[in-house]
Every structure is written in C-alpha cells, then in structure tokens.
C-alpha atoms as a PDB file:
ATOM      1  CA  UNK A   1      16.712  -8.234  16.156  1.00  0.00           C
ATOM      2  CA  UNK A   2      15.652  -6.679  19.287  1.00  0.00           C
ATOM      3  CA  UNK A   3      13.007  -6.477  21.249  1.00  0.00           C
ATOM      4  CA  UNK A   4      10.101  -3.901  19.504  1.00  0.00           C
ATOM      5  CA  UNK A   5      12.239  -4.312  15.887  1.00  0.00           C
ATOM      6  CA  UNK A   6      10.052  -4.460  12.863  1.00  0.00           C
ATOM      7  CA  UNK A   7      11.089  -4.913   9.382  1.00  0.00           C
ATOM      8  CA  UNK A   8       8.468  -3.947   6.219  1.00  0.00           C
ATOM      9  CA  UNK A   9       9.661  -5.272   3.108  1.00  0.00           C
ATOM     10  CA  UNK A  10       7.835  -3.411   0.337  1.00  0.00           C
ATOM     11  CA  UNK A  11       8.874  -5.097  -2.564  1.00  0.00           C
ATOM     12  CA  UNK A  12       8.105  -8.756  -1.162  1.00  0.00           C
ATOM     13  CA  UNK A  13      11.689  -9.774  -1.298  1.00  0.00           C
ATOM     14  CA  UNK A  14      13.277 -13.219  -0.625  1.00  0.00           C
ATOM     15  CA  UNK A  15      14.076 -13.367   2.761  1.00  0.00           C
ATOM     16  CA  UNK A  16      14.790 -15.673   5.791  1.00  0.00           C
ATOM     17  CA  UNK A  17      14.580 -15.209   9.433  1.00  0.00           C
ATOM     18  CA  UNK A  18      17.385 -16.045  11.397  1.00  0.00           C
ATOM     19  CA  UNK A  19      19.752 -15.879  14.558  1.00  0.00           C
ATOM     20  CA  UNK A  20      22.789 -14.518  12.997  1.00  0.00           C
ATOM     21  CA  UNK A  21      23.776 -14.178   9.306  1.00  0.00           C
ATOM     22  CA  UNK A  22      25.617 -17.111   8.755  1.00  0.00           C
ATOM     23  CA  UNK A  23      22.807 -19.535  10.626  1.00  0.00           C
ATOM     24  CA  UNK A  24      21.114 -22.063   7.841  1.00  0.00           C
ATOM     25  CA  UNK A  25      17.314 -21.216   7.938  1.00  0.00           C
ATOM     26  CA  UNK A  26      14.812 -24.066   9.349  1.00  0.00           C
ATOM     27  CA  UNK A  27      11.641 -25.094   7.505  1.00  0.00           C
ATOM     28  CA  UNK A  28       8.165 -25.075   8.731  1.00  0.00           C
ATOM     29  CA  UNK A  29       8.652 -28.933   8.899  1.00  0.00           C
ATOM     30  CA  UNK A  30       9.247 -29.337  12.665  1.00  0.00           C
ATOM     31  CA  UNK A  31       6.695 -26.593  13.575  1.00  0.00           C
ATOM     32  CA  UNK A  32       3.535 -27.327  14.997  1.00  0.00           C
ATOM     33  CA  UNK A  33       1.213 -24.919  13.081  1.00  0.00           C
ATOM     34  CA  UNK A  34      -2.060 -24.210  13.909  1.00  0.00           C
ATOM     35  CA  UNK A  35      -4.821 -22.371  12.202  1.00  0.00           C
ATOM     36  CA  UNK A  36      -6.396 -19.591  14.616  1.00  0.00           C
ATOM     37  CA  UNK A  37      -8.618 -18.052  11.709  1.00  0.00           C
ATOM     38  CA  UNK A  38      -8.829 -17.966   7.944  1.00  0.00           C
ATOM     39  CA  UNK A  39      -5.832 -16.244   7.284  1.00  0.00           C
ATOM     40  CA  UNK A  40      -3.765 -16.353  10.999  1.00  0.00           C
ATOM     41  CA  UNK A  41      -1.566 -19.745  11.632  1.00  0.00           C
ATOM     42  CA  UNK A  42       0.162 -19.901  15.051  1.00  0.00           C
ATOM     43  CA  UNK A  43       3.708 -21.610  14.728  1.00  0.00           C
ATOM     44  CA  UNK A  44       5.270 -22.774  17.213  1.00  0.00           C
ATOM     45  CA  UNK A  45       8.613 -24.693  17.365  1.00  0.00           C
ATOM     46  CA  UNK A  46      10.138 -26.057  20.689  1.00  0.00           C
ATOM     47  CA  UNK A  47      13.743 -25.495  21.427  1.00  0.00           C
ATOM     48  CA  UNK A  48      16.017 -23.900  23.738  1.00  0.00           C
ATOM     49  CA  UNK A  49      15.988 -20.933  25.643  1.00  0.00           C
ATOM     50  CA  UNK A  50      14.307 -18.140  26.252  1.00  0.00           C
ATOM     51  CA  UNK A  51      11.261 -17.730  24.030  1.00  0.00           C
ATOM     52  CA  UNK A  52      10.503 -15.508  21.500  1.00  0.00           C
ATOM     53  CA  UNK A  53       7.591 -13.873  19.778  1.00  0.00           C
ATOM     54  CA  UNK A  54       7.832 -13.081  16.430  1.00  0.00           C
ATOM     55  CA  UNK A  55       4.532 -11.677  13.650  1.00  0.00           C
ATOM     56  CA  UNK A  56       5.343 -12.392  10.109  1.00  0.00           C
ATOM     57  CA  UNK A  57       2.884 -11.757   7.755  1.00  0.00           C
ATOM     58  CA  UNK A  58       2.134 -10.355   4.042  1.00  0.00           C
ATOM     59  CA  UNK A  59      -0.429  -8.493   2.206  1.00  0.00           C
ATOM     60  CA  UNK A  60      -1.653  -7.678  -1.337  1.00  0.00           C
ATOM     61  CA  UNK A  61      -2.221  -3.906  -2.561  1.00  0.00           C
ATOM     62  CA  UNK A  62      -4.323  -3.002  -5.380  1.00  0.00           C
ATOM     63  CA  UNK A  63      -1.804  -1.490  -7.466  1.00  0.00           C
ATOM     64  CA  UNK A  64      -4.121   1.917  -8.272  1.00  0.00           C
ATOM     65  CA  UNK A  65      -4.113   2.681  -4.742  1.00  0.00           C
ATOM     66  CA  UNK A  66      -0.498   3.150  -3.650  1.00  0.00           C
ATOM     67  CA  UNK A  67       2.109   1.861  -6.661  1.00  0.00           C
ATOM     68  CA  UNK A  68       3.417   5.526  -6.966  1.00  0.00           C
ATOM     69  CA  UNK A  69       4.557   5.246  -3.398  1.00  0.00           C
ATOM     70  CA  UNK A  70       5.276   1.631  -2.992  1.00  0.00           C
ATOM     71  CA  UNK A  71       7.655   2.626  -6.162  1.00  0.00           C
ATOM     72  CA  UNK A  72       9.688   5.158  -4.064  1.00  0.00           C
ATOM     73  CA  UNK A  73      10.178   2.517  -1.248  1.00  0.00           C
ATOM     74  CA  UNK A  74      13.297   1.255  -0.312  1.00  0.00           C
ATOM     75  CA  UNK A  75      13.609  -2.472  -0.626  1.00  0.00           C
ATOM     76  CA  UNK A  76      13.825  -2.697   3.322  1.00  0.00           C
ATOM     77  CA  UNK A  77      12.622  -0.229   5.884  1.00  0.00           C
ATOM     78  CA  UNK A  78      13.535  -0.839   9.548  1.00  0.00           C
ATOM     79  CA  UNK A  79      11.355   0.107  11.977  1.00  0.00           C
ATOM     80  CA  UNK A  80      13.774   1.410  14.308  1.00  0.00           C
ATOM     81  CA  UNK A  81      14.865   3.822  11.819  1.00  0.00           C
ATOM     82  CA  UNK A  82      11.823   5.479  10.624  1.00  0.00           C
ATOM     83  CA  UNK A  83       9.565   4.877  13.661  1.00  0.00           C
ATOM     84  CA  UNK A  84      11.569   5.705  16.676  1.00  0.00           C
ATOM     85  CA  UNK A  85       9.567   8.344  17.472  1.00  0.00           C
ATOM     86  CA  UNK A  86       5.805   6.896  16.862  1.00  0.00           C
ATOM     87  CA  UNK A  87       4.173   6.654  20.332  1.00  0.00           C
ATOM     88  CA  UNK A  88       1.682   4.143  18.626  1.00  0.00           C
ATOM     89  CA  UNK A  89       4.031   1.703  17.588  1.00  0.00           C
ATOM     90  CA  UNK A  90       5.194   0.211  21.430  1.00  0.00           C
ATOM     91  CA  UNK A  91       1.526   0.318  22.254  1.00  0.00           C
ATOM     92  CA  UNK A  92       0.614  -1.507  19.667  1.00  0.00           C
ATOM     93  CA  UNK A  93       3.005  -4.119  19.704  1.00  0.00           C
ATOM     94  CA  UNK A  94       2.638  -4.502  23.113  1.00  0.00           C
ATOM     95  CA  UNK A  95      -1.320  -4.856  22.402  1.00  0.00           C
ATOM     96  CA  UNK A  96      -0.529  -7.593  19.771  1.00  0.00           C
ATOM     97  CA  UNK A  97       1.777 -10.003  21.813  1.00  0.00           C
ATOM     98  CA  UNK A  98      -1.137 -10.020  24.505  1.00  0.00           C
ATOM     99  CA  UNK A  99      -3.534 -11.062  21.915  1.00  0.00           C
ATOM    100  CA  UNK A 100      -1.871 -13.611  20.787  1.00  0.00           C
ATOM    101  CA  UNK A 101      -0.074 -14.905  23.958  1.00  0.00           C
ATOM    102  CA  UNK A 102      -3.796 -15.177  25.390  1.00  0.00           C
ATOM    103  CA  UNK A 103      -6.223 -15.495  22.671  1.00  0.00           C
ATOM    104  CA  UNK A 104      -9.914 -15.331  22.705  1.00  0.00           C
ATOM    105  CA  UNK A 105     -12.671 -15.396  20.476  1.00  0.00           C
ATOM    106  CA  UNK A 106     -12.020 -13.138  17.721  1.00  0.00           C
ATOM    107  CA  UNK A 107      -7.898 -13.202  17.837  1.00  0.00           C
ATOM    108  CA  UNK A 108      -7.580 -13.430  14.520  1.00  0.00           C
ATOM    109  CA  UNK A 109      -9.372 -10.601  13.416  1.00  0.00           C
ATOM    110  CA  UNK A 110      -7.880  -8.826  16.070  1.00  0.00           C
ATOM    111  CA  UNK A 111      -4.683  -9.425  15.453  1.00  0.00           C
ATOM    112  CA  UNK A 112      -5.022  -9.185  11.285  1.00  0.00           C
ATOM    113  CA  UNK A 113      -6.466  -5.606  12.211  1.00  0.00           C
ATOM    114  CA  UNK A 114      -3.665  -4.351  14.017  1.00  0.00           C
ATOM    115  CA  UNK A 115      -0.782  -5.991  11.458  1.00  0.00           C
ATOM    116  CA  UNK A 116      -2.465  -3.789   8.901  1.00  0.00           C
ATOM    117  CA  UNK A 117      -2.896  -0.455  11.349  1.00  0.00           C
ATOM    118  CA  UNK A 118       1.230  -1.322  12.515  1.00  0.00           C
ATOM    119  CA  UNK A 119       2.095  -1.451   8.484  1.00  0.00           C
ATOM    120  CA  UNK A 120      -0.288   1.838   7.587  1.00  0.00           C
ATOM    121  CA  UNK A 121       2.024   3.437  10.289  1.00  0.00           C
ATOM    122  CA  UNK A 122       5.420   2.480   9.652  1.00  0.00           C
ATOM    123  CA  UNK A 123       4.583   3.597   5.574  1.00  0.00           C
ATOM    124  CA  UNK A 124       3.683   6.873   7.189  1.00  0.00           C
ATOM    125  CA  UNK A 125       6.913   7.155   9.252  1.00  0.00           C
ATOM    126  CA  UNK A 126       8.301   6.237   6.430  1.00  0.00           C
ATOM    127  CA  UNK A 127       7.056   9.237   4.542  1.00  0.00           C
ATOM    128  CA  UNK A 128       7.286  11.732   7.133  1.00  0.00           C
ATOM    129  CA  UNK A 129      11.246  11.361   7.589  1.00  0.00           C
ATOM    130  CA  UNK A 130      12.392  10.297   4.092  1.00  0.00           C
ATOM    131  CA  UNK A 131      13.887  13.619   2.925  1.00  0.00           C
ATOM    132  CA  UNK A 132      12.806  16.959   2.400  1.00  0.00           C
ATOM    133  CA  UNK A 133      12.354  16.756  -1.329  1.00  0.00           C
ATOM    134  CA  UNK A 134      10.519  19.792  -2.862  1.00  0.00           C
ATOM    135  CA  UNK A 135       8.646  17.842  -6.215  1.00  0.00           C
ATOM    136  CA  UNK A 136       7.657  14.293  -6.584  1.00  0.00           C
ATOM    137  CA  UNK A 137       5.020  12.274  -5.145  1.00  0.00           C
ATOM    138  CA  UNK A 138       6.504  12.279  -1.578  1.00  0.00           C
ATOM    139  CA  UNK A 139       6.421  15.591  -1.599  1.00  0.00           C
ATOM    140  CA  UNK A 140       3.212  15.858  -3.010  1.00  0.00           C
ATOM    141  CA  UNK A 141       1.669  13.567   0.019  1.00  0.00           C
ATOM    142  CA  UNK A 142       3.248  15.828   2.864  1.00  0.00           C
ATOM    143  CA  UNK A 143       1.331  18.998   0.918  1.00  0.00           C
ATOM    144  CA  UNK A 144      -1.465  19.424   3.055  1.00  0.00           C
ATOM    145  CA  UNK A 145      -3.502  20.872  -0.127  1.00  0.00           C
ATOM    146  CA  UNK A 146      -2.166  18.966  -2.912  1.00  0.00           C
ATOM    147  CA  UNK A 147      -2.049  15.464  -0.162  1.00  0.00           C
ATOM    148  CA  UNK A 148      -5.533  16.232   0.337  1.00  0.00           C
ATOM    149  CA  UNK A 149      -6.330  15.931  -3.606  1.00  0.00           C
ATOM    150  CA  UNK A 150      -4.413  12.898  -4.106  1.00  0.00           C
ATOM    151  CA  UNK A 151      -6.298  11.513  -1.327  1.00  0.00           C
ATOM    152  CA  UNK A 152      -9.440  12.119  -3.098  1.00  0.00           C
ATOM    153  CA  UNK A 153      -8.903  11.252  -6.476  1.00  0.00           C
ATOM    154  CA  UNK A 154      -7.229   7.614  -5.243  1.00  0.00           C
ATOM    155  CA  UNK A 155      -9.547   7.090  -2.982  1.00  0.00           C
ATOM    156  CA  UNK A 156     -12.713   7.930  -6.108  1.00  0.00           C
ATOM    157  CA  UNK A 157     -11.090   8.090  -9.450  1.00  0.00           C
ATOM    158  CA  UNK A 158     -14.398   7.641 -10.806  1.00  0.00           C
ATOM    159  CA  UNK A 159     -16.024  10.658  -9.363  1.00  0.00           C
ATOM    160  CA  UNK A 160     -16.567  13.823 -12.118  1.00  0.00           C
ATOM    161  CA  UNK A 161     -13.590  15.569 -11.050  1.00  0.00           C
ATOM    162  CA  UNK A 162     -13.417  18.928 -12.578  1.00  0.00           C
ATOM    163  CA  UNK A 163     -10.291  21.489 -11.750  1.00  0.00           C
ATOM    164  CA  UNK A 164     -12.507  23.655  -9.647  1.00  0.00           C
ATOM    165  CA  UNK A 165     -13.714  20.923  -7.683  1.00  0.00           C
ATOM    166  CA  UNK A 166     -10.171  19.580  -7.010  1.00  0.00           C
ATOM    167  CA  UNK A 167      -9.201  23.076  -6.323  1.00  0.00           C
ATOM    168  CA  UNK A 168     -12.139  23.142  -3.597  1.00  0.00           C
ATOM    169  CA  UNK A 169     -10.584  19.996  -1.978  1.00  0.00           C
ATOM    170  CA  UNK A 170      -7.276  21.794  -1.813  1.00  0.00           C
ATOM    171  CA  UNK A 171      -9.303  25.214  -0.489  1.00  0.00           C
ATOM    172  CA  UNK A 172      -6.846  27.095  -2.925  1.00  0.00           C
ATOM    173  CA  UNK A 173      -7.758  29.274  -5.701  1.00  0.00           C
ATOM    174  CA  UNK A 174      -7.972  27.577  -9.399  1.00  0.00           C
ATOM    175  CA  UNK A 175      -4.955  28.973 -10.715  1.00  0.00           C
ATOM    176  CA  UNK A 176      -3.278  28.537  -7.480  1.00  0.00           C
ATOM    177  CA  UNK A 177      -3.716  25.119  -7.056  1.00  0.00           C
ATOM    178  CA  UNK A 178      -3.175  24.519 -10.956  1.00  0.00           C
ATOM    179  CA  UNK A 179       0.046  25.892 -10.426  1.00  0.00           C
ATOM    180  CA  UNK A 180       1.473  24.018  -7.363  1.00  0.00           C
ATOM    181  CA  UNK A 181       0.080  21.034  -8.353  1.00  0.00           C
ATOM    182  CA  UNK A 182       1.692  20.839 -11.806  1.00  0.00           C
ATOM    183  CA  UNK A 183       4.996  22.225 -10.056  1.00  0.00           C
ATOM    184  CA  UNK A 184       5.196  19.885  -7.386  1.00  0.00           C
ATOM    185  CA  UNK A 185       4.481  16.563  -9.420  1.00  0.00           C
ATOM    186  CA  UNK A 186       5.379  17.757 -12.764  1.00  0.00           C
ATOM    187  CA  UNK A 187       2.299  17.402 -14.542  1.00  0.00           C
ATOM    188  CA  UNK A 188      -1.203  19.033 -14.474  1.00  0.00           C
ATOM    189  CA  UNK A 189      -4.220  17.605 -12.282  1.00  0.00           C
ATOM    190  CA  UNK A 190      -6.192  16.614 -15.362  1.00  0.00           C
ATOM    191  CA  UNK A 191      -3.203  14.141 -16.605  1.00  0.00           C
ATOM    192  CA  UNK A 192      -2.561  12.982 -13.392  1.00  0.00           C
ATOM    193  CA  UNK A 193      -5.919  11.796 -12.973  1.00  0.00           C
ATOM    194  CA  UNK A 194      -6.337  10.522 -16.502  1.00  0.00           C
ATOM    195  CA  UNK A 195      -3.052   8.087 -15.764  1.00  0.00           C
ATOM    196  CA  UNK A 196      -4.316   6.994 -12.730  1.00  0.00           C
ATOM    197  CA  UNK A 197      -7.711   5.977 -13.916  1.00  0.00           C
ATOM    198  CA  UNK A 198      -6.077   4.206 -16.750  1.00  0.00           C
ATOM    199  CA  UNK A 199      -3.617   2.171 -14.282  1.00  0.00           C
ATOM    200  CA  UNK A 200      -6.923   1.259 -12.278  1.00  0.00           C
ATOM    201  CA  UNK A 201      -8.611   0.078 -15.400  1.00  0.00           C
ATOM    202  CA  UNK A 202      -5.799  -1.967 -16.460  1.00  0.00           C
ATOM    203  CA  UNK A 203      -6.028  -3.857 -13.278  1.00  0.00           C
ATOM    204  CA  UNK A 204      -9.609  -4.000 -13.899  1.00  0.00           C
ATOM    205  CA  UNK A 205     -10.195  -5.566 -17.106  1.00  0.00           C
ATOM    206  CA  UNK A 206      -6.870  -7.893 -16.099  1.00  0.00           C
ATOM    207  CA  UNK A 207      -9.282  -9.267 -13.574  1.00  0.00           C
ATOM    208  CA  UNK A 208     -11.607 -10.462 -16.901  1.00  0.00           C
ATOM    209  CA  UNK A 209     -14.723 -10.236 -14.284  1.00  0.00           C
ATOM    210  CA  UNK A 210     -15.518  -6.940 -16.368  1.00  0.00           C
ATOM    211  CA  UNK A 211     -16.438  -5.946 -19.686  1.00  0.00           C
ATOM    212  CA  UNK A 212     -14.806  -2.923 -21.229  1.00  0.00           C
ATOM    213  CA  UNK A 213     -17.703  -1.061 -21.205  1.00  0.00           C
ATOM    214  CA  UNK A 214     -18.246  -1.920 -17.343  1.00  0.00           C
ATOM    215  CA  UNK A 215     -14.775  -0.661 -16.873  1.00  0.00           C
ATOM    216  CA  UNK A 216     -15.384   2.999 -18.433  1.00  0.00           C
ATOM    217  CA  UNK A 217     -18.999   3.188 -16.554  1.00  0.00           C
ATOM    218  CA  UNK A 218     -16.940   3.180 -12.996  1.00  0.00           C
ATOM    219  CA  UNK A 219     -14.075   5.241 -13.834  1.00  0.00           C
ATOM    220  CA  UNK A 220     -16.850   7.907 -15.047  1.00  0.00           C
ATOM    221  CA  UNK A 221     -16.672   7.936 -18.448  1.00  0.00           C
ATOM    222  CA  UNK A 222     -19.796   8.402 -20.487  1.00  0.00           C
ATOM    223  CA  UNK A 223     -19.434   6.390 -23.441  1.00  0.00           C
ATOM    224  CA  UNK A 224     -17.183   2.920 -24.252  1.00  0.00           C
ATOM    225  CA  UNK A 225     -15.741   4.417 -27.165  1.00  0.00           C
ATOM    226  CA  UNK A 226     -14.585   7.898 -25.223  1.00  0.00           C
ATOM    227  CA  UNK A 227     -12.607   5.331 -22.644  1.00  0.00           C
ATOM    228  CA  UNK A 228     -10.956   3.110 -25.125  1.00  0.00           C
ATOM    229  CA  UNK A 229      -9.294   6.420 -27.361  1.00  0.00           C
ATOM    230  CA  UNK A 230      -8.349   7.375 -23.832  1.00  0.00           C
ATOM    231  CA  UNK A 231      -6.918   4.178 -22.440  1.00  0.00           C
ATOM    232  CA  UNK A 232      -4.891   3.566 -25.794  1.00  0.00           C
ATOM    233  CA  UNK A 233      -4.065   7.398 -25.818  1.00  0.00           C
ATOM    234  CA  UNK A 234      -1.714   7.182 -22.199  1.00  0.00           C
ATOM    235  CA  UNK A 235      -1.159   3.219 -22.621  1.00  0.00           C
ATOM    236  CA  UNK A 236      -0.470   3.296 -26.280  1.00  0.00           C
ATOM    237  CA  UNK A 237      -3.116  -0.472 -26.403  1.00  0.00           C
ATOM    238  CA  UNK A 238      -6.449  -0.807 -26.517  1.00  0.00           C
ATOM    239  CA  UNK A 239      -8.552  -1.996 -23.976  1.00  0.00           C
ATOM    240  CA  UNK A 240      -9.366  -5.639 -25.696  1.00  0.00           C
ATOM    241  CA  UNK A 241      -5.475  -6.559 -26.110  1.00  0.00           C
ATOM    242  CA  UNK A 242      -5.195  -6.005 -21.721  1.00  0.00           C
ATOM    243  CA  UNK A 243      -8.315  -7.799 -21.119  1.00  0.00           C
ATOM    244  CA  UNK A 244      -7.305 -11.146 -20.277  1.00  0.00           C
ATOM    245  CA  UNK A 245      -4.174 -10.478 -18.875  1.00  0.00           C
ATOM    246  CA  UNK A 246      -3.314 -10.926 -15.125  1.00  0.00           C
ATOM    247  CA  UNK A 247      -4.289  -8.241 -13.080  1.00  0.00           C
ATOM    248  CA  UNK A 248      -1.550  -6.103 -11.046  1.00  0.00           C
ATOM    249  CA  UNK A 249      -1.020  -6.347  -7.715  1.00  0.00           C
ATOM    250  CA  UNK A 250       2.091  -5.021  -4.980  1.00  0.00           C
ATOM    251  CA  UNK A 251       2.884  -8.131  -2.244  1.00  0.00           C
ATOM    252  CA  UNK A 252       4.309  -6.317   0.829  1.00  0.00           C
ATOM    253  CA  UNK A 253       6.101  -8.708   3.356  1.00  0.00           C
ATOM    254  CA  UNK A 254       6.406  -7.754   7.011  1.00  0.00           C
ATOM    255  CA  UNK A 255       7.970  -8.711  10.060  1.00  0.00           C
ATOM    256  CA  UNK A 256       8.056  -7.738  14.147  1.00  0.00           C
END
C-alpha cells in the first residue's frame, strides 16, 4: 500500500495486513496496545525503519438500513479506484493521522467520527462510478426522485406512507412516479416498502427485546393480527417461529 490507500471490505472478509504477499502475518502479541477510548486501541509495535500509520477498524450495520446495497458490493473496494477523485478523502486522512499522532481529550470520538464519515464516502464513490446500469437498486439510489424515496422510507419505514405521499417526496406526478419506480427496481412502491418493513421486523423480534405486537406498533401497522398475515405473507413464517432467533446484522471491515 501507499501512502493515502484505503481498503473497505464490505463483506467482513478474512484478511491480514502485510508487507508483501508472501510475508507470514504477526500477532498482536508483541504490540503494545493501549486503550484511548471505549472502542479506539492504539497499537504500536517497534521495529525497523521508517514508520508507518495505519487505521483498521470495523463496524456493524443494521441490516434494514443498507443490505440491498451492501449486497451489490464487491468483496473488496480500493480506495484508489473509486475515490481518486473525492477532494474529502486527502483532507480527511490527513485530519485523522494528526489526531491520532497528537491526541487530546476527546481523540477517540474524534477519530471514531471521521472512520465512519471516510467509510460513508468511499460507499458513495463507490456508487457514483460503479456502472451506468439503468434498473436495480444502484440505479435507483443515483435517481434523484426515486433516491430521494428510498431515502425516506429507510430512513422511517414506519411512517403511513401512502403512494401520493411518496410521490410528493419524489415531486413527480402519481402515475409518474408509479411508473419509474416500478421500472427502475422492478417492483411497485407499495411492495417495496412492505419487504423492507418485514426485513426490519425480522431483525427486530430476532433481538427478543420486543413483543410481536411491539414490532407491528413501530412499523405502523394498526393491529397484531394485520402484521403477522403480512410478515408470513412476504416471509412465508410467522412472526413467533423468528422471534428468538439471532438478529441480522452486516460487519464491514476497513482499512487506511
């Protein structure tokens, strides 16, 4: 790797860091590690040369909010071929090694704050350059009407979405919007909506923190019973037999 290179692994692969491909991998057993806040370590290991700076770190997804992209992700994406042209990127990783090279009070947070703004923008390099596909979800995130919907139902699933109010996010015309919509993701706005609020609720009641009836109060369905036929309807279970299992979640390695 070179200097600025940053690696998002989307998948959480197995991987190793190293020199050159055929150099065994060290453990963490002759690294002094130390804890800078709850969930930033500082590891250092002495050797020779000149020194190096390197942020690893991972994070956990909800799977509702972005499995239908995370899905389309390549099992690696280098930054230096998605993100060449971001002028945020240098900045910021210019920003982080000065953070942690001279911490202060509040490093941590600092530094977990821009990890997660330096992953949020290689995903949307990521986006912006992978094809010009006409359908799919890709291509229904670079719509500025239909990304704007998608947006809004992820981001509040449970809100009384209605076609004309979806439409009025898009600022097209019903029938308009009905139409692109269906043609760009192949299905209409109502189904779309009904699947996603069903893959939310199965990571809900995997949790086992909420009852079933909990669960079909916050995705905004009136009644217990109107949830469950549609839960089993589009997941072909009921909501009891999902219950207690573990909840779903996307781990997303990165490195730079």
């Amino acid at each position: 790797m070179n200097d600025g290179d940053l690696v998002l692994l989307p998948q959480g692969i197995e991987h190793r860091l190293a020199s050159a491909p055929d150099v065994e991998g060290d453990s963490l057993k002759g690294c002094q590690i130390t804890r800078v806040g709850s969930n930033v370590c500082e590891v250092v290991r002495e050797g020779t040369g000149a020194t190096s700076t390197l942020f690893c770190g991972s994070m956990a997804l909800g799977a509702h909010a972005l499995n239908p992209l995370i899905a389309l992700m390549p099992p690696i994406i280098k930054g230096c071929d998605v993100a060449g042209n971001d002028a945020v990127v240098g900045p910021l990783l210019a920003a982080m090694s000065a953070e942690a090279t001279q911490p202060q009070m509040g490093s941590a947070t600092v530094l977990s704050r821009m990890a997660d703004l330096l992953a949020a923008r290689l995903i949307r390099c990521w986006v912006n350059c992978s094809g010009a596909s006409t359908t799919g979800w890709l291509a229904a995130i670079r719509d500025p009407h239909i990304g704007r919907v998608l947006a809004a139902m992820h981001r509040d699933p449970g809100h009384n979405w209605t076609l004309e109010s979806l439409a009025g996010v898009a600022g097209q015309s019903r029938s308009i919007f009905a139409e692109r919509f269906s043609a760009i993701l192949g299905e209409g706005a109502a189904h779309y909506l009904a699947r996603l609020r069903m893959q939310l609720a199965r990571e809900l009641l995997g949790q086992g923190g909420l009852s079933v009836a909990e669960v079909a109060s916050r995705l905004g369905y009136e009644s217990e019973a109107s949830f469950a036929r549609a839960f089993k309807r589009i997941t072909k279970v009921s909501p009891g037999v999902v219950r207690r299992t573990n909840s779903g979640r996307i781990d997303m390695d990165f490195g730079f």
